[in-house]
PDB file of N, CA and C in Angstrom:
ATOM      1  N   UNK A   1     120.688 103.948 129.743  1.00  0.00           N
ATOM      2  CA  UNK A   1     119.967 105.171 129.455  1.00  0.00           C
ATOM      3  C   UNK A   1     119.158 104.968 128.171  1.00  0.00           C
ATOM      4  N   UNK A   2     117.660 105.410 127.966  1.00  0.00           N
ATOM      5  CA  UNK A   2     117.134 105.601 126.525  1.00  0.00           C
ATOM      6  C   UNK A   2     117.408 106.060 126.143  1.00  0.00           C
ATOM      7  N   UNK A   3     117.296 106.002 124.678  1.00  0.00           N
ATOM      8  CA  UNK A   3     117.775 106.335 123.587  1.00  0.00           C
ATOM      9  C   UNK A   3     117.426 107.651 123.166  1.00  0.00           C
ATOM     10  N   UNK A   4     116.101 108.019 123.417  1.00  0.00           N
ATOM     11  CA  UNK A   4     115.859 109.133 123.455  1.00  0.00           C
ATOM     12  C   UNK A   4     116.783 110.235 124.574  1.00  0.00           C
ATOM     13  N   UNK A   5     116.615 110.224 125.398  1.00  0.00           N
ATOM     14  CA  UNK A   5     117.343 111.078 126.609  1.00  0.00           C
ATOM     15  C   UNK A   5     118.954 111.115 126.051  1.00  0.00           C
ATOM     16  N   UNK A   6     119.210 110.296 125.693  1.00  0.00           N
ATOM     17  CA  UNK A   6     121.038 109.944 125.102  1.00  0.00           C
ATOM     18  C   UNK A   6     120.957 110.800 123.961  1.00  0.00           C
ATOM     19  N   UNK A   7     120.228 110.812 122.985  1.00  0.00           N
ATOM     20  CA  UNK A   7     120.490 111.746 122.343  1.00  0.00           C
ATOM     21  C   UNK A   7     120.503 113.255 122.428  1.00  0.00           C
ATOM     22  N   UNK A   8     119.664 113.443 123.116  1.00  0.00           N
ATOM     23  CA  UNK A   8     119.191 115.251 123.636  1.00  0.00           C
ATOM     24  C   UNK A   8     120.378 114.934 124.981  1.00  0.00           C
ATOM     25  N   UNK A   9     120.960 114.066 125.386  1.00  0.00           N
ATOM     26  CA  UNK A   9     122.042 114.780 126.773  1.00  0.00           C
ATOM     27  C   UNK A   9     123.399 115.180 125.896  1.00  0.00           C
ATOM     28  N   UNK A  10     123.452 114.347 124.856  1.00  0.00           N
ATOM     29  CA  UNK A  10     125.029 114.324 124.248  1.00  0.00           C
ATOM     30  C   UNK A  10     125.248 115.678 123.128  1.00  0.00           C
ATOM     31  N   UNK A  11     124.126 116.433 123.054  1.00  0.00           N
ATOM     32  CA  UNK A  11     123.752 117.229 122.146  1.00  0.00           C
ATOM     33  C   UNK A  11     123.611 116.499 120.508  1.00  0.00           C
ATOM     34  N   UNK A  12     122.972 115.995 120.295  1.00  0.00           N
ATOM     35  CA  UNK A  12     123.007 114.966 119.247  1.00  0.00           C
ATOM     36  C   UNK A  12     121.888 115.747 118.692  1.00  0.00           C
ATOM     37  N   UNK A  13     120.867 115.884 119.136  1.00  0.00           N
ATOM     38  CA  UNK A  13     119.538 116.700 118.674  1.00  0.00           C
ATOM     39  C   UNK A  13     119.584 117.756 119.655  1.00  0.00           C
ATOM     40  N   UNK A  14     118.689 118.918 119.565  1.00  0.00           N
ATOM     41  CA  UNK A  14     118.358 119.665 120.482  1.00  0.00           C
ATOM     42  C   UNK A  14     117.749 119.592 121.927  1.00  0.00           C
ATOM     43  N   UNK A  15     116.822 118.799 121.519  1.00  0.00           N
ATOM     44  CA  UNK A  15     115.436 118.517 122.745  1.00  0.00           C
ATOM     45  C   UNK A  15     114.980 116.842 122.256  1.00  0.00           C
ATOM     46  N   UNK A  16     114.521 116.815 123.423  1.00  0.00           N
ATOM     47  CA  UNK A  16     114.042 115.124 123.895  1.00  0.00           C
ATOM     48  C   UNK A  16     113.122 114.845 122.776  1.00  0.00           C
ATOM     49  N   UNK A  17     111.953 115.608 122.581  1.00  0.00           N
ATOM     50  CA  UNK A  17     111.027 115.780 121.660  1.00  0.00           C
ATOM     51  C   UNK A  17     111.355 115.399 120.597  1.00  0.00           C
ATOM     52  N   UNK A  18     112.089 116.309 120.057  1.00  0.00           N
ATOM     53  CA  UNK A  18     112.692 115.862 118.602  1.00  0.00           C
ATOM     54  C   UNK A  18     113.280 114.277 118.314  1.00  0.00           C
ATOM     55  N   UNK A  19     113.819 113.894 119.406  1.00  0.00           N
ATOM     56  CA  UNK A  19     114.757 112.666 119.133  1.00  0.00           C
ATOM     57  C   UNK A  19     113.407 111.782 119.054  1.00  0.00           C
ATOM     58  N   UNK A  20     112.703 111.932 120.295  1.00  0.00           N
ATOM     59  CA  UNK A  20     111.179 110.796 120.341  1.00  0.00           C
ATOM     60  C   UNK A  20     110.317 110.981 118.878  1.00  0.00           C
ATOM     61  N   UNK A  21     110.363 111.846 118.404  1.00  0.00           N
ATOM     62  CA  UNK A  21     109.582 112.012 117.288  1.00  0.00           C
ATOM     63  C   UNK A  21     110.294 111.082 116.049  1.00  0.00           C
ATOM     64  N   UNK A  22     111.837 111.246 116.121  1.00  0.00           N
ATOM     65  CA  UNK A  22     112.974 110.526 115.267  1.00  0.00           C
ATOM     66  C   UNK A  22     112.367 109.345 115.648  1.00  0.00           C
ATOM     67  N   UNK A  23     112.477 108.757 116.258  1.00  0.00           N
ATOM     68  CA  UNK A  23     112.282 107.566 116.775  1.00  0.00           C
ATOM     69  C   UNK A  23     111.133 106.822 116.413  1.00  0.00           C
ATOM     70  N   UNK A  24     110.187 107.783 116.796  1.00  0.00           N
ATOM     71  CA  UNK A  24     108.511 107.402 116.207  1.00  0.00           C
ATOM     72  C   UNK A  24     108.443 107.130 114.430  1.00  0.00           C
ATOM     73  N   UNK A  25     109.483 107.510 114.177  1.00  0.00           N
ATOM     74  CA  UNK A  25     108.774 107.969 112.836  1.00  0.00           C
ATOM     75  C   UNK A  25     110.125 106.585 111.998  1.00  0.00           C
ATOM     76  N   UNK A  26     111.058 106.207 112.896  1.00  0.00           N
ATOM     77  CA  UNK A  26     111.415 105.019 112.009  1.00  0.00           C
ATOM     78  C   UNK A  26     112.856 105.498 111.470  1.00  0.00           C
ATOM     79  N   UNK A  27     113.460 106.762 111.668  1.00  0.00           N
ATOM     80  CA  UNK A  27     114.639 106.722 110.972  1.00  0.00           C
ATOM     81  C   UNK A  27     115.865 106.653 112.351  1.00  0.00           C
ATOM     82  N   UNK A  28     115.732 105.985 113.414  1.00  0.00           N
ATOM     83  CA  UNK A  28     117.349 105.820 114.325  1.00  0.00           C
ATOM     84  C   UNK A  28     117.188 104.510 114.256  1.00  0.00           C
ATOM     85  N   UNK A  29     118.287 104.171 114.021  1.00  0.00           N
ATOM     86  CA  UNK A  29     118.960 101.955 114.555  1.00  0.00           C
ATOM     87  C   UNK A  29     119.890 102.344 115.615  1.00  0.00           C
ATOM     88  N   UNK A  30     119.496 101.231 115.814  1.00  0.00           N
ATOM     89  CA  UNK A  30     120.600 100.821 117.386  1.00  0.00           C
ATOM     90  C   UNK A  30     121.200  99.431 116.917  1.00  0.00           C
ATOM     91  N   UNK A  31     122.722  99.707 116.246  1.00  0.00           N
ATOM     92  CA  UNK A  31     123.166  98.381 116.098  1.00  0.00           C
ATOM     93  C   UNK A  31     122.601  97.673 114.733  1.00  0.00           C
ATOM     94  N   UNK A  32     121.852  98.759 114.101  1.00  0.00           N
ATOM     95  CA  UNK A  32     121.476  98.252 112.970  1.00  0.00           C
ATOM     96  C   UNK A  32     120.053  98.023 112.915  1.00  0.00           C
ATOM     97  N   UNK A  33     119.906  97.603 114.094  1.00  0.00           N
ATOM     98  CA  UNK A  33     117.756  97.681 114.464  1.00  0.00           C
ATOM     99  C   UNK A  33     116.911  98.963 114.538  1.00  0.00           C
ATOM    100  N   UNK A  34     115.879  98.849 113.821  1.00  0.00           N
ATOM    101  CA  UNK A  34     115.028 100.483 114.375  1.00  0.00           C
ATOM    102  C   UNK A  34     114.913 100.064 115.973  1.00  0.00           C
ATOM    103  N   UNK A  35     114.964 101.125 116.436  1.00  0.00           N
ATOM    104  CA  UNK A  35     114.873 101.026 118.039  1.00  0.00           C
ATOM    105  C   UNK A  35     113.875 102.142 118.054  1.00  0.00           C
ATOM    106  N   UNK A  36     113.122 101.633 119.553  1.00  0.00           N
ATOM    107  CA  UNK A  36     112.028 102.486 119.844  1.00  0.00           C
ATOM    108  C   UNK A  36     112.208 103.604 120.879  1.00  0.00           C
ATOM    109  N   UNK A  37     111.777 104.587 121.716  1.00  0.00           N
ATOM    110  CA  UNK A  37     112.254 105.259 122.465  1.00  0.00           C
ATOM    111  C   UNK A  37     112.773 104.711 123.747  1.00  0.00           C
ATOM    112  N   UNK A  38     112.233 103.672 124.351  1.00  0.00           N
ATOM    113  CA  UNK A  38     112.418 102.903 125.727  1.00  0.00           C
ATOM    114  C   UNK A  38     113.920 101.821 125.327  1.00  0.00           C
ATOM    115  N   UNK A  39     114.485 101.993 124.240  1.00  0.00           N
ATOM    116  CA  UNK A  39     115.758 100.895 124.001  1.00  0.00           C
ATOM    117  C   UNK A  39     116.873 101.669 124.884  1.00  0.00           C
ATOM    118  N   UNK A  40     117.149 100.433 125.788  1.00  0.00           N
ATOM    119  CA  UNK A  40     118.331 100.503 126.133  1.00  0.00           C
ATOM    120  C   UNK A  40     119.717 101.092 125.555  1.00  0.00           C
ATOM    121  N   UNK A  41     120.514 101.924 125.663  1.00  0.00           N
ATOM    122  CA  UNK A  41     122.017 101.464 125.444  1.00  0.00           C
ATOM    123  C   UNK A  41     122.693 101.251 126.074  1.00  0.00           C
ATOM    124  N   UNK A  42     124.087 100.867 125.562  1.00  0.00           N
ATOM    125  CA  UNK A  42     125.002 100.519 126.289  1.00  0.00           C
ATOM    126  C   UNK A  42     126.601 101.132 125.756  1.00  0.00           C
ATOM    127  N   UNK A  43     127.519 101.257 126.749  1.00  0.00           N
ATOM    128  CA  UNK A  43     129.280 101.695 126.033  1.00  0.00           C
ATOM    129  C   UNK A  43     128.930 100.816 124.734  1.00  0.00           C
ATOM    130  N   UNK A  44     129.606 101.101 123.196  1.00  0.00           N
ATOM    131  CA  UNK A  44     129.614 100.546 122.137  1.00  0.00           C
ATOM    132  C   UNK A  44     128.898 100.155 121.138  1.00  0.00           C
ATOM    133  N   UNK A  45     127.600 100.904 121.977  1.00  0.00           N
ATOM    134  CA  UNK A  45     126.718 100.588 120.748  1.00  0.00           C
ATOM    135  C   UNK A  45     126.559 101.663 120.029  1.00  0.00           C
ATOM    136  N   UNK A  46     126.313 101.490 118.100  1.00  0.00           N
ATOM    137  CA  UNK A  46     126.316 102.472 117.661  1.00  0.00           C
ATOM    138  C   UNK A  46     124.767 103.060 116.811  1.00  0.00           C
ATOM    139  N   UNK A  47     124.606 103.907 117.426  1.00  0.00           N
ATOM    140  CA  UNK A  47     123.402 104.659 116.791  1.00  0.00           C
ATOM    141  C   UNK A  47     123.421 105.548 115.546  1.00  0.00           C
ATOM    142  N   UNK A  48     122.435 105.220 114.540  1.00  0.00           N
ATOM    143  CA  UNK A  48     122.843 105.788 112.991  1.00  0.00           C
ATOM    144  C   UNK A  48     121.170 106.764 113.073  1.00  0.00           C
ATOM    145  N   UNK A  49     121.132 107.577 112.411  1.00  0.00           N
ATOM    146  CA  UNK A  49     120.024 108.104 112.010  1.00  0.00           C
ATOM    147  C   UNK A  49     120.297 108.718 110.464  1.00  0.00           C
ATOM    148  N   UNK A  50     118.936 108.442 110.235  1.00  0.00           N
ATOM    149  CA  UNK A  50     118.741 108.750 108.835  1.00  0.00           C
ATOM    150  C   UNK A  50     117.817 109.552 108.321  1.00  0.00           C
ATOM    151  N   UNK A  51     118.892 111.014 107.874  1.00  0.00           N
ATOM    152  CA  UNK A  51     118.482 111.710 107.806  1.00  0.00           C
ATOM    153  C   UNK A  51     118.021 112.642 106.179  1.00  0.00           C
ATOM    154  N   UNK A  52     117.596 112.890 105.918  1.00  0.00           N
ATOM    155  CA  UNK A  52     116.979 113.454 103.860  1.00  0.00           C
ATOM    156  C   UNK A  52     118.464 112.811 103.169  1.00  0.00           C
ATOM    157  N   UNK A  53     119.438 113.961 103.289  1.00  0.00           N
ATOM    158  CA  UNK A  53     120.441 113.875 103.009  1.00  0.00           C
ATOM    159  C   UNK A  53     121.708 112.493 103.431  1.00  0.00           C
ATOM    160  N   UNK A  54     121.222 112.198 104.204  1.00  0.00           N
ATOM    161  CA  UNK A  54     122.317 110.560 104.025  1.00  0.00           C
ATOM    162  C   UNK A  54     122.226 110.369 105.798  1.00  0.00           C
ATOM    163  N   UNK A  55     122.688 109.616 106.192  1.00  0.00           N
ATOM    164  CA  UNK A  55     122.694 109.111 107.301  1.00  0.00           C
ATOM    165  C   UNK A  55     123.907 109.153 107.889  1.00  0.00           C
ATOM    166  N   UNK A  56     123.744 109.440 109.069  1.00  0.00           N
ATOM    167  CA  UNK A  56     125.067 109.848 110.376  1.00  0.00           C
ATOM    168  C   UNK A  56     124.852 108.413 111.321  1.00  0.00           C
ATOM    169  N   UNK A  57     126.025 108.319 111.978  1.00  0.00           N
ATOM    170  CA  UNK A  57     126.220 107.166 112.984  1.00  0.00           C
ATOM    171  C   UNK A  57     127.241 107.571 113.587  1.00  0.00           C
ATOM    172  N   UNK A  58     127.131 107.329 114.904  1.00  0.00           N
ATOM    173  CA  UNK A  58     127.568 107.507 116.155  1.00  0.00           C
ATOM    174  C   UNK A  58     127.673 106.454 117.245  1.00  0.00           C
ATOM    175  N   UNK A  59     128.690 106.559 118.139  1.00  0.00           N
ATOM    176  CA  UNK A  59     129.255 105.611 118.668  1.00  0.00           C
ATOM    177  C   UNK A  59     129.403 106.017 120.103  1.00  0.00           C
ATOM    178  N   UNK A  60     129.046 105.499 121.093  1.00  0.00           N
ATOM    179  CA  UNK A  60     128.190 105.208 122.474  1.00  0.00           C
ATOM    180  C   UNK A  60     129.385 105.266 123.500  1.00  0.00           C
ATOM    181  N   UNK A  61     130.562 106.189 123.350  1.00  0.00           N
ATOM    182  CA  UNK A  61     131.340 105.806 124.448  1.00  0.00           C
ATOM    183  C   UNK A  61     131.075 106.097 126.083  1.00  0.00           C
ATOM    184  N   UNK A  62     130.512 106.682 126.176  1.00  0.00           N
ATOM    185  CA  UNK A  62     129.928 106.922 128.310  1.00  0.00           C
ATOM    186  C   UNK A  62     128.636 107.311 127.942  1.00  0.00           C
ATOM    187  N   UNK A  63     128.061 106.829 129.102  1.00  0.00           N
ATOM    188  CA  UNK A  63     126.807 107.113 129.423  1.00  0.00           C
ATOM    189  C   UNK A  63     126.732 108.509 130.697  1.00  0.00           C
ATOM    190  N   UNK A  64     125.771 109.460 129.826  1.00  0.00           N
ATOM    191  CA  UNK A  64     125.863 110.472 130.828  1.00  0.00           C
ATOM    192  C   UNK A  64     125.322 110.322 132.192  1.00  0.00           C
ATOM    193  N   UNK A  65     125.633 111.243 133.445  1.00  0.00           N
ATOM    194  CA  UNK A  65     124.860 110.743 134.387  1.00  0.00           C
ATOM    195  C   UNK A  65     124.093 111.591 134.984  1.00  0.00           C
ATOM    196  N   UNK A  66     124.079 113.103 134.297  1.00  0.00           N
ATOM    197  CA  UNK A  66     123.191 114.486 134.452  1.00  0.00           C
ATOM    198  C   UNK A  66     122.452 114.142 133.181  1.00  0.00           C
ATOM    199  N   UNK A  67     121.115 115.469 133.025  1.00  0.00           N
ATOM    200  CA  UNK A  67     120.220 115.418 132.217  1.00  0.00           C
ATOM    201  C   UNK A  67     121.156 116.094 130.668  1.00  0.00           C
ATOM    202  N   UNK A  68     121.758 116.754 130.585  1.00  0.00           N
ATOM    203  CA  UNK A  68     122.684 117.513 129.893  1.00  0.00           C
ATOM    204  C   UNK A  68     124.047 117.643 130.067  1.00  0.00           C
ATOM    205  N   UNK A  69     125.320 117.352 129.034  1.00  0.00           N
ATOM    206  CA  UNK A  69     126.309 117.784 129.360  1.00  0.00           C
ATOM    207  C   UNK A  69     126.565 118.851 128.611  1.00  0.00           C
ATOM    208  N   UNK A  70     127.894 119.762 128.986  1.00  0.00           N
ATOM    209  CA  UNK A  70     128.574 120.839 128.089  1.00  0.00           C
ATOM    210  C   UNK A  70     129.125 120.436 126.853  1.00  0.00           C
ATOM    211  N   UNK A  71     128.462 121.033 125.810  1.00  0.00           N
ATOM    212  CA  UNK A  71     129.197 121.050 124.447  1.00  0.00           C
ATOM    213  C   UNK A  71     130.525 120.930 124.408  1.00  0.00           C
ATOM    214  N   UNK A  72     131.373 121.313 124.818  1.00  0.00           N
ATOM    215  CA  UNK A  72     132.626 121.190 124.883  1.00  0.00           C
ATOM    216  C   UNK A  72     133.163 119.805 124.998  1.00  0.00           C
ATOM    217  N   UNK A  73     132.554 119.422 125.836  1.00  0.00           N
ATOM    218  CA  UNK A  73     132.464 117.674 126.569  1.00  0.00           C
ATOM    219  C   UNK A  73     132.244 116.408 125.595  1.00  0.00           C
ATOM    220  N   UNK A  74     131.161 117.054 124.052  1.00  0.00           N
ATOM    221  CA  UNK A  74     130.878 115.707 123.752  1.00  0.00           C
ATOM    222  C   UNK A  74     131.962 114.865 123.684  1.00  0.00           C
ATOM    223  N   UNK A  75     132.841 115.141 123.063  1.00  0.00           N
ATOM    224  CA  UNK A  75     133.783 113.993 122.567  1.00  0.00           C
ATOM    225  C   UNK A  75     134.156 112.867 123.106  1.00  0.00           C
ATOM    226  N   UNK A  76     133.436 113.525 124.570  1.00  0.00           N
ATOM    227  CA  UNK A  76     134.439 112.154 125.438  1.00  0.00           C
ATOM    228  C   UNK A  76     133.100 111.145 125.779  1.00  0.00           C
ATOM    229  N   UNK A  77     131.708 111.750 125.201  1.00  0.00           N
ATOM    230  CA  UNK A  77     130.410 110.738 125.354  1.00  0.00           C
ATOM    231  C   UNK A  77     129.919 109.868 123.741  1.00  0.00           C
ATOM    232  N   UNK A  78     130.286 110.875 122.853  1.00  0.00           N
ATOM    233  CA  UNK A  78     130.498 110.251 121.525  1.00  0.00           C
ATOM    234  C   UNK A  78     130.865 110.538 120.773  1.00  0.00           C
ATOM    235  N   UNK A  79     131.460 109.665 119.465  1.00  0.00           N
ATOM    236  CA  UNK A  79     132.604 109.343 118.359  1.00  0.00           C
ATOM    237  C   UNK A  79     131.499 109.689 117.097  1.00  0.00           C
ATOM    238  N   UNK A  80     131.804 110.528 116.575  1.00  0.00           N
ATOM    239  CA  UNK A  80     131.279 110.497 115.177  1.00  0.00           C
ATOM    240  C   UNK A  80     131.485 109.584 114.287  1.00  0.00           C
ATOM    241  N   UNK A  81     131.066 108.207 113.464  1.00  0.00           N
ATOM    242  CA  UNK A  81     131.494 107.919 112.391  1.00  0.00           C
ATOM    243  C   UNK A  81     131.676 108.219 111.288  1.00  0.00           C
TER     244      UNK A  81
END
């Protein structure tokens, strides 16, 4: 799944938009790399964004297989670091 879509399904950001714009603009790694919107992930990889105030990272456990899951649900798609 991209990276973009992974973030707006897991509730990570709000909307797709926002994450692609994150993306454009240079503050998400994948694994430590800026990644672009079309990057792959995979189970275990961990995505950091960096944000004014300090940077968050997150950890890739399932890949969703709807456009959105229930809030309730993240935990079991990703691990806060």
């Amino acid at each position: 799944m991209r990276v973009d879509k992974w973030l707006s399904a897991v509730n990570v950001v709000k909307r797709r938009t926002i994450a692609t714009d994150m993306l454009k603009s240079g503050v998400v790694y994948v694994n430590g790399m800026k990644a672009k919107a079309s990057k792959g992930l995979s189970i275990g990889d961990r995505v950091t964004i960096e944000y004014l105030k300090g940077a968050k990272s997150y950890e890739v456990l399932q890949i969703p297989t709807s456009k959105t899951i229930p809030k309730s649900q993240k935990e079991e798609y990703v691990k806060e670091l």
